[in-house]
N, C-alpha and C. Protein backbone atom coordinates (compact mmCIF):
# COMPACT_ATOMS: atom_id res chain seq x y z
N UNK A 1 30.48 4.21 22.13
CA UNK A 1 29.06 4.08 22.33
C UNK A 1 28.30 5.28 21.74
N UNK A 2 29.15 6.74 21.80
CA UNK A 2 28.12 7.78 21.64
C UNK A 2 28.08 7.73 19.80
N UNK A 3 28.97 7.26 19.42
CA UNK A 3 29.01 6.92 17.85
C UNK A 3 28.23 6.52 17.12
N UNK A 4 27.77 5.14 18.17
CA UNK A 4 26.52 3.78 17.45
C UNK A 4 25.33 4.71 17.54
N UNK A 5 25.80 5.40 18.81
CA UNK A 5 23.82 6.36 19.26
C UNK A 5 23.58 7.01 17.90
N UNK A 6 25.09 7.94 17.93
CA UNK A 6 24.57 9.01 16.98
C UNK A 6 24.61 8.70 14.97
N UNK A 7 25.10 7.42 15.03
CA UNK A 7 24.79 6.47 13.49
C UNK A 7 23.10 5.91 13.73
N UNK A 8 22.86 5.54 14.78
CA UNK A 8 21.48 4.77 14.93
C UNK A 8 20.72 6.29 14.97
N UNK A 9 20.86 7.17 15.31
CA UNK A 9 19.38 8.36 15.36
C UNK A 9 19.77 8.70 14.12
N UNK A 10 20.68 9.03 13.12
CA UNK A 10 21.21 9.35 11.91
C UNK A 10 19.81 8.51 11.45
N UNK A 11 20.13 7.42 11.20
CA UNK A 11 19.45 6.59 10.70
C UNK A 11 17.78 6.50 10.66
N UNK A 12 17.81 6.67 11.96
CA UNK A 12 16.22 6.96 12.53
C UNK A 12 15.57 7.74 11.83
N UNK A 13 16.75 9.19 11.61
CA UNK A 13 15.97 10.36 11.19
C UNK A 13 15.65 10.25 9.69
N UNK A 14 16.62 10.15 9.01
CA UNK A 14 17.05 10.55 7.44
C UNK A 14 16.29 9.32 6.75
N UNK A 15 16.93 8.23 7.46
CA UNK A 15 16.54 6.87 6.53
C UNK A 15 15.15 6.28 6.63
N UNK A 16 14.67 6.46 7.69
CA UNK A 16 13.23 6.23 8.06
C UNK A 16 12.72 7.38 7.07
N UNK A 17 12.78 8.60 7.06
CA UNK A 17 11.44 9.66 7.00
C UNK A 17 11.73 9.50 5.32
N UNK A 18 12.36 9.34 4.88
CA UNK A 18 12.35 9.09 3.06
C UNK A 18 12.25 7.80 2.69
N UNK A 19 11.92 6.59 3.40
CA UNK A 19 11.92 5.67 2.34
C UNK A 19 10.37 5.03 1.95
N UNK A 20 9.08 5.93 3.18
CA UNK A 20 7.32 5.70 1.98
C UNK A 20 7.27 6.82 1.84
N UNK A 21 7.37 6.89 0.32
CA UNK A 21 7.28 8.42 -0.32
C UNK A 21 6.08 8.66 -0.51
N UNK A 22 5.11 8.30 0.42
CA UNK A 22 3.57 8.59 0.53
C UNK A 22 3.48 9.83 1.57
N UNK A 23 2.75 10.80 0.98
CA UNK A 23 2.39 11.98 1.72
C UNK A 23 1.01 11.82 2.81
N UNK A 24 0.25 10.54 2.37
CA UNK A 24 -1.32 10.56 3.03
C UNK A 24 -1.52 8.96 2.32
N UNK A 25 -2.27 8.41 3.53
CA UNK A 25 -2.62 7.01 2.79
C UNK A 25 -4.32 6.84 2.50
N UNK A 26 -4.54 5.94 1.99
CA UNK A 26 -5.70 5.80 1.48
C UNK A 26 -6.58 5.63 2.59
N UNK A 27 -7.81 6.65 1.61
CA UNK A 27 -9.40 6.81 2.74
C UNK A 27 -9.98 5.80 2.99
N UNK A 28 -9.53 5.53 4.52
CA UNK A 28 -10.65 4.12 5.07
C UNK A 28 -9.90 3.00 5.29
N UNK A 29 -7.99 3.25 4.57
CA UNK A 29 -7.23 2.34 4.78
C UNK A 29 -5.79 2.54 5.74
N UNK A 30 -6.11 2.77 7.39
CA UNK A 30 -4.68 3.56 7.54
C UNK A 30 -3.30 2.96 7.44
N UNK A 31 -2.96 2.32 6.88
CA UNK A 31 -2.10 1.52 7.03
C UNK A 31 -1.63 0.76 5.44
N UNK A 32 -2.34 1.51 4.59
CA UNK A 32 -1.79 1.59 2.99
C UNK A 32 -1.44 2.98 2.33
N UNK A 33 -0.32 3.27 1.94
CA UNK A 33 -0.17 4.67 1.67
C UNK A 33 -0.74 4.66 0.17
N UNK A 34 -0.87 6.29 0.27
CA UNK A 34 -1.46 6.42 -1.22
C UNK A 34 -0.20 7.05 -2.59
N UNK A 35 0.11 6.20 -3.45
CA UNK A 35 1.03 6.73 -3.82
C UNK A 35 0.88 8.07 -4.46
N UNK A 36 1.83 8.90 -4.50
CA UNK A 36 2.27 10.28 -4.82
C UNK A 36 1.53 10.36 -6.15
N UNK A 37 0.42 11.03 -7.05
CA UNK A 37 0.33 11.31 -8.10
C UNK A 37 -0.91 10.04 -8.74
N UNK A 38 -1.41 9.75 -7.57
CA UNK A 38 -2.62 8.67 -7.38
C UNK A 38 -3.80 9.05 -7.23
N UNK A 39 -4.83 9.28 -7.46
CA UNK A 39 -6.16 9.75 -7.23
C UNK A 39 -6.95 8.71 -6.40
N UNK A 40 -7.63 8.64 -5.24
CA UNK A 40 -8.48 7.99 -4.79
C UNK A 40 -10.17 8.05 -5.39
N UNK A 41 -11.10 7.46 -5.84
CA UNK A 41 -12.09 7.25 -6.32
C UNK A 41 -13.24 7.12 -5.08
N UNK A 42 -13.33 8.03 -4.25
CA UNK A 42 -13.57 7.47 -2.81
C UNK A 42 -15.24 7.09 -3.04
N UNK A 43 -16.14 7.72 -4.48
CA UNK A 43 -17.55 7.00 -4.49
C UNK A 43 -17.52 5.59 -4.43
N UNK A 44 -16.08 4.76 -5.16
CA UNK A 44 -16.45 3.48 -5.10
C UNK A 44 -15.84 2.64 -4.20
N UNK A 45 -15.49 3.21 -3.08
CA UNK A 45 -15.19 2.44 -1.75
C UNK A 45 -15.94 1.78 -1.48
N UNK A 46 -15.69 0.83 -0.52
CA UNK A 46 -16.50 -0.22 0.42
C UNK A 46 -15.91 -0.54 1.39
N UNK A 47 -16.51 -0.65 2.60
CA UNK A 47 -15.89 -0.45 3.39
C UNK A 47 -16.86 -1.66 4.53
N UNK A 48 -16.59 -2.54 5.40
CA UNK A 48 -17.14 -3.51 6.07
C UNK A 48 -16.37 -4.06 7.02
N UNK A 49 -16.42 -3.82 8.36
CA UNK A 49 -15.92 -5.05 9.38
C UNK A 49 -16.79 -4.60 10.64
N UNK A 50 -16.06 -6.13 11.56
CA UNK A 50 -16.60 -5.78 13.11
C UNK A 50 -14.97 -6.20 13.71
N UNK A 51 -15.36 -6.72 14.68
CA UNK A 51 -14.34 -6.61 15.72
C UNK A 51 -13.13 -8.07 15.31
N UNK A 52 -13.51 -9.16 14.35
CA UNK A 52 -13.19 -10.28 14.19
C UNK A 52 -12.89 -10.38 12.40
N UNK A 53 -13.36 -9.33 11.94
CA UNK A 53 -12.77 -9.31 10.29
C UNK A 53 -13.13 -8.28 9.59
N UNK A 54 -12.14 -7.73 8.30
CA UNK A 54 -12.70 -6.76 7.71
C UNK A 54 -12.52 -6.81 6.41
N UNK A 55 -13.04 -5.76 5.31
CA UNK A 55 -13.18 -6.04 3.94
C UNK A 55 -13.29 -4.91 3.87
N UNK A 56 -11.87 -4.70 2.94
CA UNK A 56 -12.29 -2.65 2.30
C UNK A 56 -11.13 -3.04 1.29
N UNK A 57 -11.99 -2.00 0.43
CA UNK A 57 -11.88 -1.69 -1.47
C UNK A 57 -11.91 -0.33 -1.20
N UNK A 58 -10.83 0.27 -2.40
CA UNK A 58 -10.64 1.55 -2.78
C UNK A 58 -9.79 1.42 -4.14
N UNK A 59 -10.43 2.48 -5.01
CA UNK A 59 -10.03 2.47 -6.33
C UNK A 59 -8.97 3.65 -6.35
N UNK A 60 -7.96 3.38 -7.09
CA UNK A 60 -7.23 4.25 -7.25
C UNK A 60 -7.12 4.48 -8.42
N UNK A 61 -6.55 6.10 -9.72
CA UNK A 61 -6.29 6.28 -10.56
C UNK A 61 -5.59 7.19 -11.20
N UNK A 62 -4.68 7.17 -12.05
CA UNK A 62 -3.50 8.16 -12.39
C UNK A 62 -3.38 7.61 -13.90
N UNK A 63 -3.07 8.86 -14.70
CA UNK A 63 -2.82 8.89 -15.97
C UNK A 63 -1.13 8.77 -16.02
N UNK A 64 -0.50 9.32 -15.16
CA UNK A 64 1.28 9.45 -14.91
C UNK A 64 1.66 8.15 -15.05
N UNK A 65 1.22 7.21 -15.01
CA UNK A 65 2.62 6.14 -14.72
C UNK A 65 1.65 4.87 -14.88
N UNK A 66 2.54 3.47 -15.60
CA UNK A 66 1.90 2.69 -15.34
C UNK A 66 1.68 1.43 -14.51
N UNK A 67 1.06 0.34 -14.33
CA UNK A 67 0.82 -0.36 -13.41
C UNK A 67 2.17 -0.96 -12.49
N UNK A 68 3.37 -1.50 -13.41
CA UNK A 68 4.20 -2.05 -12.93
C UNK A 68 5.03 -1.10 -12.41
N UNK A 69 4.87 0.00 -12.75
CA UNK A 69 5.48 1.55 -11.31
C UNK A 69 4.76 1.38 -10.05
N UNK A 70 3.48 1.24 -10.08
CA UNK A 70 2.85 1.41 -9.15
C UNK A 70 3.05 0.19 -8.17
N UNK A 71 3.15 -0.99 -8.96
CA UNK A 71 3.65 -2.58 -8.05
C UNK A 71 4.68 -1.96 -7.47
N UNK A 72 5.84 -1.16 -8.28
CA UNK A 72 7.39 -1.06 -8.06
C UNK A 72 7.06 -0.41 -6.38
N UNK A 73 6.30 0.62 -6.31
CA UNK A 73 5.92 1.17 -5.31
C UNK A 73 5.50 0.81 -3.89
N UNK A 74 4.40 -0.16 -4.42
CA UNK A 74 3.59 -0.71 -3.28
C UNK A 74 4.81 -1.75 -2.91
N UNK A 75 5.70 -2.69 -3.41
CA UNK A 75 6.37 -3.44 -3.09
C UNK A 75 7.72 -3.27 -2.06
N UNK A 76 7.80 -1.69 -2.65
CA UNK A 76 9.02 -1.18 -1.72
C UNK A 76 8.13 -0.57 0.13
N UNK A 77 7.30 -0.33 -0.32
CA UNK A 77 6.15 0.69 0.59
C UNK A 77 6.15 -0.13 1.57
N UNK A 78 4.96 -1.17 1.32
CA UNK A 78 4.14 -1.95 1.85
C UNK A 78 5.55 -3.35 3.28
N UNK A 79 6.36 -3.38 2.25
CA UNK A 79 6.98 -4.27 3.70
C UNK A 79 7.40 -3.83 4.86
N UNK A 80 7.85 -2.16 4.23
CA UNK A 80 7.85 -1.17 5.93
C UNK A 80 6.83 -1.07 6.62
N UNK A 81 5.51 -1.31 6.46
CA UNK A 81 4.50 -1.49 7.29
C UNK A 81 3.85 -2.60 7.89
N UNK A 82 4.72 -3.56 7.52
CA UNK A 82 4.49 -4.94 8.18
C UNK A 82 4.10 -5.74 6.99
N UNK A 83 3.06 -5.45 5.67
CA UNK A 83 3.05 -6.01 5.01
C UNK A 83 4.02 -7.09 4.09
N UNK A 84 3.71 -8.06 4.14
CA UNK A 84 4.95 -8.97 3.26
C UNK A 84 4.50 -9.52 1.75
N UNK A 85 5.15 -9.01 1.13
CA UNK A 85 5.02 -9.55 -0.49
C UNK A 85 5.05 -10.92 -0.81
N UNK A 86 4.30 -11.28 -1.23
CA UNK A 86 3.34 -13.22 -1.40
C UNK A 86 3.96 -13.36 -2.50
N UNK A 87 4.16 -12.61 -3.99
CA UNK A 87 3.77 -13.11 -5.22
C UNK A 87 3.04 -12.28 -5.92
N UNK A 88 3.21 -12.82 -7.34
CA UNK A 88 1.81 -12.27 -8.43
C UNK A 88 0.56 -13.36 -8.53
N UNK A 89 -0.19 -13.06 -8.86
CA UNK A 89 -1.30 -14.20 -9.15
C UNK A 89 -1.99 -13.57 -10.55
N UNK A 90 -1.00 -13.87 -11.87
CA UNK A 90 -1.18 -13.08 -12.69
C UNK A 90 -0.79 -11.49 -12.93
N UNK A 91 -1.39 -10.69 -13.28
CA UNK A 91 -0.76 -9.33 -13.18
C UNK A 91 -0.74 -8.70 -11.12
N UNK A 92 -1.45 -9.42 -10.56
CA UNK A 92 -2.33 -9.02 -9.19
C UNK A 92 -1.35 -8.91 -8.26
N UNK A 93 -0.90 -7.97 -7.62
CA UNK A 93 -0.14 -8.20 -6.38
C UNK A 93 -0.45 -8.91 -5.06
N UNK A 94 0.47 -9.67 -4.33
CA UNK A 94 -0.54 -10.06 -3.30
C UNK A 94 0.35 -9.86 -2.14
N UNK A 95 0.00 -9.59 -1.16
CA UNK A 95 0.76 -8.99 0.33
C UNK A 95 -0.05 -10.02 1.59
N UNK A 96 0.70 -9.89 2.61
CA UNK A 96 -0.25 -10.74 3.47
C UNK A 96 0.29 -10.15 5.10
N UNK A 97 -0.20 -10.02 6.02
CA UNK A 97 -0.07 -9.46 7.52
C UNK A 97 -0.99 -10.00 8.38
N UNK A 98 -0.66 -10.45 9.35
CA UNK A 98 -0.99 -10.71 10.67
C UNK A 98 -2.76 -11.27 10.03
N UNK A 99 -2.68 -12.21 9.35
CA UNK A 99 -4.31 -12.56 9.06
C UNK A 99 -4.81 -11.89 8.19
N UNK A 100 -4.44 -11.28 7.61
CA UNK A 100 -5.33 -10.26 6.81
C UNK A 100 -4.28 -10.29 4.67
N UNK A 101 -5.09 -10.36 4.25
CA UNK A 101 -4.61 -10.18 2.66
C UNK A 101 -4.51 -9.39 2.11
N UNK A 102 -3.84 -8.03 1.47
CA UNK A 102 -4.17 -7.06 0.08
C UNK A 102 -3.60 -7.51 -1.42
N UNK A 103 -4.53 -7.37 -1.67
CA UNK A 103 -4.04 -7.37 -3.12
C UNK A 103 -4.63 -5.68 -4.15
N UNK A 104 -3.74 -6.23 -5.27
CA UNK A 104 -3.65 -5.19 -5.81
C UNK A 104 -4.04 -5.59 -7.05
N UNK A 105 -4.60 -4.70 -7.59
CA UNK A 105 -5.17 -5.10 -9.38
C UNK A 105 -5.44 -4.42 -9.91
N UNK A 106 -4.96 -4.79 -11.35
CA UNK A 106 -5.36 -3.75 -12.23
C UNK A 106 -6.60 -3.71 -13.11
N UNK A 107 -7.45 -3.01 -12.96
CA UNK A 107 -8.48 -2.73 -13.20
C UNK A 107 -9.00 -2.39 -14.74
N UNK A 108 -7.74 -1.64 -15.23
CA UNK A 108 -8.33 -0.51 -16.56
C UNK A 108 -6.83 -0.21 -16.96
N UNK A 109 -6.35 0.39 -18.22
CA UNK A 109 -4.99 0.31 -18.55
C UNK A 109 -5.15 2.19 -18.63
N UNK A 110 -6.15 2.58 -19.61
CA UNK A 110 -5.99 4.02 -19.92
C UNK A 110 -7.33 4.66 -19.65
N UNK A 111 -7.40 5.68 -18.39
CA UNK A 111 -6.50 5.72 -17.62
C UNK A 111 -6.28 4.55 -16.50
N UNK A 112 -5.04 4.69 -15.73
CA UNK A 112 -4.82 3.04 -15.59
C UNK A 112 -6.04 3.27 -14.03
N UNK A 113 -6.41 2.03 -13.76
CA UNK A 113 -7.43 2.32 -12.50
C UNK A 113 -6.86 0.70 -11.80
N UNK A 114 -7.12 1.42 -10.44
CA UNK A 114 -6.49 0.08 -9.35
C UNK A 114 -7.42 0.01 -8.21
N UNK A 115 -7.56 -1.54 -8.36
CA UNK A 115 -8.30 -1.40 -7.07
C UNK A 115 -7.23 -2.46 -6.00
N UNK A 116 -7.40 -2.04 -4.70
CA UNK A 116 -6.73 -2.20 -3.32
C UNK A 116 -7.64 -2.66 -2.73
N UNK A 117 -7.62 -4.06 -2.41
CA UNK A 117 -8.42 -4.76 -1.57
C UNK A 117 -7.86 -5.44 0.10
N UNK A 118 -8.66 -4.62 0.85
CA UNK A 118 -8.05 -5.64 2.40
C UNK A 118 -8.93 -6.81 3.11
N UNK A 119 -8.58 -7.89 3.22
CA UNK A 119 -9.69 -8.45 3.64
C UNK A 119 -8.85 -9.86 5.01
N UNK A 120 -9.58 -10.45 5.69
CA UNK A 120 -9.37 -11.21 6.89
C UNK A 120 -9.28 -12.14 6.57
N UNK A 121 -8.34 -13.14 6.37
CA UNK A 121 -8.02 -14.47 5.36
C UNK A 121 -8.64 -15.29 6.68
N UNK A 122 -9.57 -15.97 6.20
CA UNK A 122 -10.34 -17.17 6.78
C UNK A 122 -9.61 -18.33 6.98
């Protein structure tokens, strides 16, 4: 028994704390990390809900790497947080949780710009 404990807190510790290599998640979004080497654009946020739905945009942008790194990212990221990976809808990522949608898009190639949309699927 003290074996499984001490393989299961092993686990807890090491394998949990390295696998969202996000240091801080996005402003206004707690529950999307911001990837490592990502710039947030926080003038062109938007940000909107009440108690029954919400709608928030945030642009992201990095010269380092391009879009399909950044999918590679959000795809590994995003299902440890409950989010579940839908599909592409074209280049667009799409995720879906408890009622609610993000998608991901690419905006601009050089430098590449992304916008992260959350919104309350009707």
């Amino acid at each position: 028994m003290k074996r499984y404990l001490a393989i299961f807190l092993t686990f807890m510790i090491f394998g949990y704390s390295g696998v969202v290599r996000a240091e801080n998640f996005i402003e206004g979004m707690d529950d999307v990390p911001l990837m490592e080497g990502m710039q947030q654009i926080t003038q062109d946020d938007f940000s909107f809900g009440n108690e029954e739905t919400r709608l928030l945009e945030a642009y992201l942008t990095t010269r380092k790497f391009s879009f399909k790194r950044v999918g590679e990212f959000y795809k590994s990221a995003l299902p440890q947080l409950g989010w579940i990976y839908q599909g592409n809808r074209g280049n667009d990522l799409l995720f879906y949780r408890e009622g609610e949608t993000l998608e991901i898009i690419r905006e601009g190639i050089s430098p590449l710009l992304v916008r992260i949309t959350v919104k309350t699927k009707p």
